[in-house]
PDB file of N, CA and C in Angstrom:
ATOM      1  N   UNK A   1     207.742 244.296 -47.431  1.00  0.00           N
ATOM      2  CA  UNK A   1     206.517 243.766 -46.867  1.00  0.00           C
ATOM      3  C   UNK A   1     205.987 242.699 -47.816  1.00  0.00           C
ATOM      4  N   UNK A   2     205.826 241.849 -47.263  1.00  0.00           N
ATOM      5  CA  UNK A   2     205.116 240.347 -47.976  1.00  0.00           C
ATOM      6  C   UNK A   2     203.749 240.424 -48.107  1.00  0.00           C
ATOM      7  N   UNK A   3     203.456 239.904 -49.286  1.00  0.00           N
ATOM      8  CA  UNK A   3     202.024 239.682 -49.664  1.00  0.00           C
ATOM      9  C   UNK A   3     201.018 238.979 -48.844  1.00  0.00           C
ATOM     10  N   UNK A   4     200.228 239.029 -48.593  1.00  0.00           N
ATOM     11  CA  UNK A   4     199.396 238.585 -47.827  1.00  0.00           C
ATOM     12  C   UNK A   4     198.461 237.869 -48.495  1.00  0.00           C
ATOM     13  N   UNK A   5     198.345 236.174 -48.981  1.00  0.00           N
ATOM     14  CA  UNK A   5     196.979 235.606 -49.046  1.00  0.00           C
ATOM     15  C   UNK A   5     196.586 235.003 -48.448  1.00  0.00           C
ATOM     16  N   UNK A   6     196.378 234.724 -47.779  1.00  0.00           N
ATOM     17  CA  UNK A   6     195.342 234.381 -47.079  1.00  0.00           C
ATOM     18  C   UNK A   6     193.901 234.864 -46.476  1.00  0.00           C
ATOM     19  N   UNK A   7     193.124 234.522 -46.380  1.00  0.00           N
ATOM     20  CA  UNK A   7     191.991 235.631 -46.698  1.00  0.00           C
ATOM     21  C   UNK A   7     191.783 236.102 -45.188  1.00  0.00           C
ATOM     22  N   UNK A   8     191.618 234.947 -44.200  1.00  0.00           N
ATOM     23  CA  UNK A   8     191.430 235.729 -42.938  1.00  0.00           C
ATOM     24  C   UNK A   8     192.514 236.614 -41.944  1.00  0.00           C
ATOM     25  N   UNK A   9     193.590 236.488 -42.639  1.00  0.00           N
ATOM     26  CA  UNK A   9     194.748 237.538 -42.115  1.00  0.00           C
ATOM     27  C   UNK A   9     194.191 238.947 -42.998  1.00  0.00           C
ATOM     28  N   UNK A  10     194.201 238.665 -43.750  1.00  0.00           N
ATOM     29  CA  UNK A  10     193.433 239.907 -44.759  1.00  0.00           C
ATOM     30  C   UNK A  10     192.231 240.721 -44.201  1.00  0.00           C
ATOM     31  N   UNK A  11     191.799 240.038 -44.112  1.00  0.00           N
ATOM     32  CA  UNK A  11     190.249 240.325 -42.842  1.00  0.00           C
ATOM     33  C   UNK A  11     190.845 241.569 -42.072  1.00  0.00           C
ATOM     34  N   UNK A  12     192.067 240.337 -41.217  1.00  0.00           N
ATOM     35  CA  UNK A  12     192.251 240.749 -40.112  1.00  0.00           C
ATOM     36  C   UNK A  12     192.940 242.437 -39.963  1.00  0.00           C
ATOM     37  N   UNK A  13     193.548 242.141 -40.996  1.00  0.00           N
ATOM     38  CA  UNK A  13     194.232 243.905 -41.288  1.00  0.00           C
ATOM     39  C   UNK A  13     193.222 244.928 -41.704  1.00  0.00           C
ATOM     40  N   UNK A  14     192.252 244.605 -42.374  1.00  0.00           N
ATOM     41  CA  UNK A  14     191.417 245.451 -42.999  1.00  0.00           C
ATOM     42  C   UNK A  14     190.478 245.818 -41.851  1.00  0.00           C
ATOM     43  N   UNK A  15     190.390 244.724 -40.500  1.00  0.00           N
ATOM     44  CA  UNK A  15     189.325 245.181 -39.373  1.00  0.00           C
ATOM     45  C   UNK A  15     190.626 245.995 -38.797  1.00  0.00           C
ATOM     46  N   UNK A  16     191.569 245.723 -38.621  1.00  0.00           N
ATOM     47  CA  UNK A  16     192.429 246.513 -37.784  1.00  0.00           C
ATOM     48  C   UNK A  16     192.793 247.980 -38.254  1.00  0.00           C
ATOM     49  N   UNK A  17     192.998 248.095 -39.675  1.00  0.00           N
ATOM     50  CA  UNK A  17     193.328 249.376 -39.968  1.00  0.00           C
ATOM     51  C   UNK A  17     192.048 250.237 -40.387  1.00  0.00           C
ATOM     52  N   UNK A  18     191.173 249.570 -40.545  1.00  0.00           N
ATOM     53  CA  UNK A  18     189.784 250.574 -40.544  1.00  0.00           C
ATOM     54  C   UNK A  18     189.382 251.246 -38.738  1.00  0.00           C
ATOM     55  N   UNK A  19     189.814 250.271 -37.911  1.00  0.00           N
ATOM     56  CA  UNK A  19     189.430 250.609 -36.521  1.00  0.00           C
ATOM     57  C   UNK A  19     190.849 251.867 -36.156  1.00  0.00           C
ATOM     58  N   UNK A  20     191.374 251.859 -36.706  1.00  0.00           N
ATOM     59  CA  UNK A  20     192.787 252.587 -35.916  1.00  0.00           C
ATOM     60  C   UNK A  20     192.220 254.131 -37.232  1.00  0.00           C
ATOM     61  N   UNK A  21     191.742 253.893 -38.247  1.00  0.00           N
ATOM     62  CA  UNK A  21     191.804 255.018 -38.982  1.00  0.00           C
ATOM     63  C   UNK A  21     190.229 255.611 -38.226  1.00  0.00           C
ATOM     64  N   UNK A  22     189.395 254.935 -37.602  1.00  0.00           N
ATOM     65  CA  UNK A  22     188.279 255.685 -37.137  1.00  0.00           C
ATOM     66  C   UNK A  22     188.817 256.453 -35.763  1.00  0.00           C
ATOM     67  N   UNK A  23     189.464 255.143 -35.224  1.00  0.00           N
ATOM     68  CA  UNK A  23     190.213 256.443 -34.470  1.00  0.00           C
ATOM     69  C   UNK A  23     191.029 257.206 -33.968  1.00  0.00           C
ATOM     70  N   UNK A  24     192.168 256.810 -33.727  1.00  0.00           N
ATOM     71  CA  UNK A  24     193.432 258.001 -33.898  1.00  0.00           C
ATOM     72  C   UNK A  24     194.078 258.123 -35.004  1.00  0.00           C
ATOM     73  N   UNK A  25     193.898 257.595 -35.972  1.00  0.00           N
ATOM     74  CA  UNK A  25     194.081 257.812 -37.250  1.00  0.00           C
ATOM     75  C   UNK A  25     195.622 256.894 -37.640  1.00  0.00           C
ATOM     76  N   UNK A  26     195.810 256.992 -38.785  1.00  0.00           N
ATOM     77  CA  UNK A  26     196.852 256.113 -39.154  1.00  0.00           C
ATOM     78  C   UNK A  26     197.942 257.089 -40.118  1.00  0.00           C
ATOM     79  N   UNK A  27     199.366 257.113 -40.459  1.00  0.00           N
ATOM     80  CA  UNK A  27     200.023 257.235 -41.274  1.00  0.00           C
ATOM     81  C   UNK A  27     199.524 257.236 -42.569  1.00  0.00           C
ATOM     82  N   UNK A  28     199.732 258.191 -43.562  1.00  0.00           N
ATOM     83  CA  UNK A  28     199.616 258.105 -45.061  1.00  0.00           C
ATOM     84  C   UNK A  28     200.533 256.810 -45.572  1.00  0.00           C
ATOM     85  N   UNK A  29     201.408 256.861 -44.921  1.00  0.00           N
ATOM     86  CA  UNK A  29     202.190 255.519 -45.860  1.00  0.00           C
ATOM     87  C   UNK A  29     201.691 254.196 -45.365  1.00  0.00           C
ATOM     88  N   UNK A  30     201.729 254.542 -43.961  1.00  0.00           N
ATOM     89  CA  UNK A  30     200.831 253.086 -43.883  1.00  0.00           C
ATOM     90  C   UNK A  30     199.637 252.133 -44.156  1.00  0.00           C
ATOM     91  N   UNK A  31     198.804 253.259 -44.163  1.00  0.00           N
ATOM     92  CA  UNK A  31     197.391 252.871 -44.402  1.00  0.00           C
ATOM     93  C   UNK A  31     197.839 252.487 -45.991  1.00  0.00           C
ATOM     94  N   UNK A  32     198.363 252.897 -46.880  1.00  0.00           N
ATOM     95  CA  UNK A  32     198.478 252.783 -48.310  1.00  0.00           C
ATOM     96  C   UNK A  32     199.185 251.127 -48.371  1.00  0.00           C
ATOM     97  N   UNK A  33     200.212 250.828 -47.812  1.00  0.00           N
ATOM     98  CA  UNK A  33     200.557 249.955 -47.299  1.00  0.00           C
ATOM     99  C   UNK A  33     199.581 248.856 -46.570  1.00  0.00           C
ATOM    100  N   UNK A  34     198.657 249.008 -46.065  1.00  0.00           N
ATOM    101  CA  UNK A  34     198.026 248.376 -45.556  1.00  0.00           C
ATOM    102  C   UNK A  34     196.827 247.991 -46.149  1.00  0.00           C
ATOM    103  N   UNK A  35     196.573 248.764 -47.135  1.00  0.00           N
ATOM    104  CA  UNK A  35     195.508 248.661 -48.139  1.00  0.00           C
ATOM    105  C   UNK A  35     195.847 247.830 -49.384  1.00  0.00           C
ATOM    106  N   UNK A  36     196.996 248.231 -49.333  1.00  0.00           N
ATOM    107  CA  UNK A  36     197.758 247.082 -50.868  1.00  0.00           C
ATOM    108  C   UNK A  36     197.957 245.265 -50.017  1.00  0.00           C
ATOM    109  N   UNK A  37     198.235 245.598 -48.989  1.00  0.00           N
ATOM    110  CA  UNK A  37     198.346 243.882 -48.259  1.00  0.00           C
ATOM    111  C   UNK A  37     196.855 243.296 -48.165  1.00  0.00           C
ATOM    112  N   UNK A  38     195.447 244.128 -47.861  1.00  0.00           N
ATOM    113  CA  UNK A  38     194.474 243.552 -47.725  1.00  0.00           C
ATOM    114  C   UNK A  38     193.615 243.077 -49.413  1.00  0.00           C
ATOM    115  N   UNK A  39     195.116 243.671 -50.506  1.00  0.00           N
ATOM    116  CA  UNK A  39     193.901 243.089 -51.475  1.00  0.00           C
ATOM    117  C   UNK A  39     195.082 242.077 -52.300  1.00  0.00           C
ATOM    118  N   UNK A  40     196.505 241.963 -51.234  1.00  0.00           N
ATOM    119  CA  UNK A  40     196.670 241.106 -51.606  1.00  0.00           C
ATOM    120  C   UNK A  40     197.790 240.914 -52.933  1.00  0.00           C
ATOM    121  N   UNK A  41     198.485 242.693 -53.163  1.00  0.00           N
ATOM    122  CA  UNK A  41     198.929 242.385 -54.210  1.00  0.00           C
ATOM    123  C   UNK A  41     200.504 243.076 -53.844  1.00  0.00           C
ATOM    124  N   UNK A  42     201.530 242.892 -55.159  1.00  0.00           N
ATOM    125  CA  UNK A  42     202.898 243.521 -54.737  1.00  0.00           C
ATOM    126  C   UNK A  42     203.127 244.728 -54.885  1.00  0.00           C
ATOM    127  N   UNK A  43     203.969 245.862 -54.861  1.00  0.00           N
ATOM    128  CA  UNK A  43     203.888 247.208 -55.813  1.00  0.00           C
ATOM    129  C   UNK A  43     203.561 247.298 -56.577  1.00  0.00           C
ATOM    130  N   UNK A  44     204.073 246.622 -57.400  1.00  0.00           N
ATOM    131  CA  UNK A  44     203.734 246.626 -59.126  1.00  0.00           C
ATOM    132  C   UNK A  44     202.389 246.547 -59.559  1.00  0.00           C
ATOM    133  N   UNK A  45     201.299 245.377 -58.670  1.00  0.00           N
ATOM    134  CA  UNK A  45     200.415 245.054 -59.250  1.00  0.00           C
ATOM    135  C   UNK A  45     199.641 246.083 -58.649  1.00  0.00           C
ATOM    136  N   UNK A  46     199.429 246.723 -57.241  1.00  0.00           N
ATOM    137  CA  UNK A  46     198.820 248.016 -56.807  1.00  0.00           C
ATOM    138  C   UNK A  46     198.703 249.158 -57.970  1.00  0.00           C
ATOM    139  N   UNK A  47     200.322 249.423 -58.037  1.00  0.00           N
ATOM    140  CA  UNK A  47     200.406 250.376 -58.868  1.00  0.00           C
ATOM    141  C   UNK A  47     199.385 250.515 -59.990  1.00  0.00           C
ATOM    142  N   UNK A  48     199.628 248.934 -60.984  1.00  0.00           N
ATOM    143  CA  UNK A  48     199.149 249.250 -61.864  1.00  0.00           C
ATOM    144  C   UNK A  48     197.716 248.926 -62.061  1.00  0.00           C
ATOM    145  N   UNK A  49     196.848 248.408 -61.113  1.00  0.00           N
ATOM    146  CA  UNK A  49     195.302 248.464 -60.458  1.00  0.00           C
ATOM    147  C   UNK A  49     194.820 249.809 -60.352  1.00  0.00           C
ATOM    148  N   UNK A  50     195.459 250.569 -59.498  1.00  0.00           N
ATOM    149  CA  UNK A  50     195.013 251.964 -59.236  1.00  0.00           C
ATOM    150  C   UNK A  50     195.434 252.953 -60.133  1.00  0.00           C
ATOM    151  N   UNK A  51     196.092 252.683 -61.051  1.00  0.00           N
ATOM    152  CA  UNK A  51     196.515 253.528 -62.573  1.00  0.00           C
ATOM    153  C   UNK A  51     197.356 254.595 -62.209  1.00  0.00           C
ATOM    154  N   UNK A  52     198.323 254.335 -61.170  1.00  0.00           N
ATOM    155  CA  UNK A  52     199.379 255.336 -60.978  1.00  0.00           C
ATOM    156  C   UNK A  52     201.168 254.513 -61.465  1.00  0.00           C
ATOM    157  N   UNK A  53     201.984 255.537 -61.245  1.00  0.00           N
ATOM    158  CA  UNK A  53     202.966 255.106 -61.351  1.00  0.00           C
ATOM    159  C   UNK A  53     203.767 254.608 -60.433  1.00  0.00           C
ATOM    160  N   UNK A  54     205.288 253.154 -60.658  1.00  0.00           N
ATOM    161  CA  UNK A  54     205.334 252.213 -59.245  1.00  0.00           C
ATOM    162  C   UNK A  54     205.953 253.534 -58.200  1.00  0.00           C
ATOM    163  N   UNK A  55     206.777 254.449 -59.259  1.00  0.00           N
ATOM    164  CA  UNK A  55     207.426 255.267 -58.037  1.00  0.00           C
ATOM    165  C   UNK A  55     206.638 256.366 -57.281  1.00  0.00           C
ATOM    166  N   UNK A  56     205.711 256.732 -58.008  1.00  0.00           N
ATOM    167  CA  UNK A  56     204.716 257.259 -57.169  1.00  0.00           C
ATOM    168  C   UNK A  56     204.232 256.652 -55.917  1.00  0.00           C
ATOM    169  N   UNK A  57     203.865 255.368 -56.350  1.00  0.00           N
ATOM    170  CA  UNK A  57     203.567 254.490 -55.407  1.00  0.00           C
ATOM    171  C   UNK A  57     204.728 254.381 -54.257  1.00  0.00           C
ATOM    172  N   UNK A  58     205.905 254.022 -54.312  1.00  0.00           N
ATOM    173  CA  UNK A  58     207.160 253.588 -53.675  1.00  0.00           C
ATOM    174  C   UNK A  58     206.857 254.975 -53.025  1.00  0.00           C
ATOM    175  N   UNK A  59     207.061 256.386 -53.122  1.00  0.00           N
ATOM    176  CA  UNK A  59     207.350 257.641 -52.651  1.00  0.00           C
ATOM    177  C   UNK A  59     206.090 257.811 -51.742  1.00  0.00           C
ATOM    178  N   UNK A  60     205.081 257.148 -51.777  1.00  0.00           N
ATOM    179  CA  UNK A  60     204.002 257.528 -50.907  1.00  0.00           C
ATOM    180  C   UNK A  60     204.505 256.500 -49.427  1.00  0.00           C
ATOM    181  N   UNK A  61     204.779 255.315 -49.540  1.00  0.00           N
ATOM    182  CA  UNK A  61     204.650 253.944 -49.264  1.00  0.00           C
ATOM    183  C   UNK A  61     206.139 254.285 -48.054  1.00  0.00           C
ATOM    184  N   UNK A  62     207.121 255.160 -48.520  1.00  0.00           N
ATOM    185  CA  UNK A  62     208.310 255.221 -47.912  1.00  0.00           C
ATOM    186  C   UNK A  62     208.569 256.725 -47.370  1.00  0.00           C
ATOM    187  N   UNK A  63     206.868 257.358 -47.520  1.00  0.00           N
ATOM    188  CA  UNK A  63     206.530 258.540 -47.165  1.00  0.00           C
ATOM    189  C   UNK A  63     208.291 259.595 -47.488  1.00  0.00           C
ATOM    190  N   UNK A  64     208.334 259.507 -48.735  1.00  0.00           N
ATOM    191  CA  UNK A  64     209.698 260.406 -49.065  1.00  0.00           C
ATOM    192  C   UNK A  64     208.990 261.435 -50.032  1.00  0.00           C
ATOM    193  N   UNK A  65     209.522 262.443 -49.678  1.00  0.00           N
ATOM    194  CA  UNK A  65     209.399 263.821 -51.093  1.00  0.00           C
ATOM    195  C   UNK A  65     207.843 263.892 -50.637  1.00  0.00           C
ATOM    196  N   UNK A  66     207.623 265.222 -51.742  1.00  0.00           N
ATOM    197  CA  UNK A  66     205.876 265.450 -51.113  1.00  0.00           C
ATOM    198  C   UNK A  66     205.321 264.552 -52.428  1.00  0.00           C
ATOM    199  N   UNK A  67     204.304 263.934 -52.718  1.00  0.00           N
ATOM    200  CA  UNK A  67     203.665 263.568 -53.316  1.00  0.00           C
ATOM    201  C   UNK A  67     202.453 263.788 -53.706  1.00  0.00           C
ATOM    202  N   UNK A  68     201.956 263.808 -54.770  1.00  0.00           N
ATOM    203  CA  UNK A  68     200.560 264.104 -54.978  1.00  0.00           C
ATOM    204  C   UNK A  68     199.764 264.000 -54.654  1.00  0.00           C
ATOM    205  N   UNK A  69     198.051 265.264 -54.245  1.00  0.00           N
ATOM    206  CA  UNK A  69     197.568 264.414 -53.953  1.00  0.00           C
ATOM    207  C   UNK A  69     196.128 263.976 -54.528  1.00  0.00           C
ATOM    208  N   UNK A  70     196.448 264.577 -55.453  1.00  0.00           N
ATOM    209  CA  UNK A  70     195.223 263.639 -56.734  1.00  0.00           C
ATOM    210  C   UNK A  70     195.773 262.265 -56.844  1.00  0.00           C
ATOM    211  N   UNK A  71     197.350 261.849 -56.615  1.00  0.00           N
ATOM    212  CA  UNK A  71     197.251 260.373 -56.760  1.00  0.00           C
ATOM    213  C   UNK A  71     196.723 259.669 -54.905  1.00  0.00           C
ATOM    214  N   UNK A  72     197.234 260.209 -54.814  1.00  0.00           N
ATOM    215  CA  UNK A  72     196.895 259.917 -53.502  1.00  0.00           C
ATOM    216  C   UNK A  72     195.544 259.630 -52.955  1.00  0.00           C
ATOM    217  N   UNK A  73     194.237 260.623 -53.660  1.00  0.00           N
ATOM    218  CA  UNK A  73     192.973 260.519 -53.486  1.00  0.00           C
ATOM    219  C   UNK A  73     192.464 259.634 -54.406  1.00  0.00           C
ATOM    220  N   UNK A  74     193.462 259.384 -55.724  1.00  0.00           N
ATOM    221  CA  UNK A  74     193.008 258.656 -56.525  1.00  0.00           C
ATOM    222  C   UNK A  74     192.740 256.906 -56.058  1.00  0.00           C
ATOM    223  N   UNK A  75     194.108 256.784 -55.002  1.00  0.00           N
ATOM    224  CA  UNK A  75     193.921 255.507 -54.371  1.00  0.00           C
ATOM    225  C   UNK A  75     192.791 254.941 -53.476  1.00  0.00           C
ATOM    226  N   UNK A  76     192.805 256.592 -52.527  1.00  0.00           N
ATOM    227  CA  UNK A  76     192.130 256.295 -50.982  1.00  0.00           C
ATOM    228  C   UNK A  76     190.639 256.038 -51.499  1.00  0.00           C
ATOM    229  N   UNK A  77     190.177 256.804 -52.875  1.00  0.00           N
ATOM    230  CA  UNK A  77     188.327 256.805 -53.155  1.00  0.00           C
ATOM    231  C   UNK A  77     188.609 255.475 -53.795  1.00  0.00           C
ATOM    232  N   UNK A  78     189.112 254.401 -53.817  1.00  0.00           N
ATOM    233  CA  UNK A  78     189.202 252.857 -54.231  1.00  0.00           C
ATOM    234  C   UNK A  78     188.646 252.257 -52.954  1.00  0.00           C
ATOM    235  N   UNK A  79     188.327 252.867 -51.515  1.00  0.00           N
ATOM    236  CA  UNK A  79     188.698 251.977 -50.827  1.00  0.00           C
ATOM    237  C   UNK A  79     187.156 252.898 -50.046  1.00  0.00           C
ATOM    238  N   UNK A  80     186.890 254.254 -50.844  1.00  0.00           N
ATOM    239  CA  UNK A  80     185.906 255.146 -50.039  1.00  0.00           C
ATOM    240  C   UNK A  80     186.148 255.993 -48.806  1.00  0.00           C
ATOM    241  N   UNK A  81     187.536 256.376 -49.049  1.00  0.00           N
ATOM    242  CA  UNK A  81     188.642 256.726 -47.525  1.00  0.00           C
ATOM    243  C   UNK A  81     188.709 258.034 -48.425  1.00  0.00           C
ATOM    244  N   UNK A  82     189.221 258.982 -47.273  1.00  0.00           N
ATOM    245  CA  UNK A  82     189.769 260.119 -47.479  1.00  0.00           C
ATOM    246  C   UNK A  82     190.553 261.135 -46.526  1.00  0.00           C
ATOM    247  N   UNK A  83     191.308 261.741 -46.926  1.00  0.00           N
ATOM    248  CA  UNK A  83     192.401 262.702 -45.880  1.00  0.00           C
ATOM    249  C   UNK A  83     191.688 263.349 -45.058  1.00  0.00           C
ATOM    250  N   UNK A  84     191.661 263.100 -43.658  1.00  0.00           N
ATOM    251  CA  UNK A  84     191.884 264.102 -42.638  1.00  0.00           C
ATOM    252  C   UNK A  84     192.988 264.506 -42.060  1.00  0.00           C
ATOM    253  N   UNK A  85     192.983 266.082 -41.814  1.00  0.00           N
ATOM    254  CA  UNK A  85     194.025 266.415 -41.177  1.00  0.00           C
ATOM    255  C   UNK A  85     193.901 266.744 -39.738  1.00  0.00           C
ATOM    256  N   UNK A  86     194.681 266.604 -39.040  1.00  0.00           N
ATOM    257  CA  UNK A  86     194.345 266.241 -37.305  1.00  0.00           C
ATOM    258  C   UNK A  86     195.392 267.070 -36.813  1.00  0.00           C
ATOM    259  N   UNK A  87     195.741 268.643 -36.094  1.00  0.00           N
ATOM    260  CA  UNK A  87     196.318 268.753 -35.283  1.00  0.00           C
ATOM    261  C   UNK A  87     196.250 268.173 -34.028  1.00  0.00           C
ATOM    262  N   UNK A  88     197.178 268.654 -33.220  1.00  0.00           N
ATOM    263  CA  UNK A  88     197.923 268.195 -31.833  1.00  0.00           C
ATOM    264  C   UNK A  88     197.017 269.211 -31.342  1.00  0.00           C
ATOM    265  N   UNK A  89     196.663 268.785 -30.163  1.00  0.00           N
ATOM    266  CA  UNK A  89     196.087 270.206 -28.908  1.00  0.00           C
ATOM    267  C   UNK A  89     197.410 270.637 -28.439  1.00  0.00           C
TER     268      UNK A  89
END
């Protein structure tokens, strides 16, 4: 996934994935993904913004293995987001 600068494509993801997380909710990997494109930066530089590690990062991002989720909350309260869990009826 390519970096995103431009500011009003940036916008544009950040109105789109805030509207899809209010309401049917979004993927853990994606939204993480989608949060690193609206500020614009690569793995590396996410990673090391939010003070985790890149493969931590990569393992959330490619939703593989279980992952933490103090890092995980550590990202989402950057952004004032947090896990809900949603069964199926």
């Amino acid at each position: 996934m390519r970096v995103v600068k431009e500011k009003l494509k940036r916008q544009k993801i950040r109105t789109e994935l805030y509207d899809r997380l209010a309401g049917s909710g979004v993927s853990i990997p994606e939204t993480i993904k989608q949060l690193r494109r609206i500020l614009s930066m690569n793995q590396t530089q996410f990673a090391e913004k939010m003070e985790i590690s890149l493969s931590a990062l990569r393992r959330i991002e490619q939703g593989h293995g279980n992952f933490n989720w103090a890092t995980l909350n550590k990202i989402l309260e950057q952004f004032d987001l947090n896990v809900v869990v949603k069964s199926d009826p």
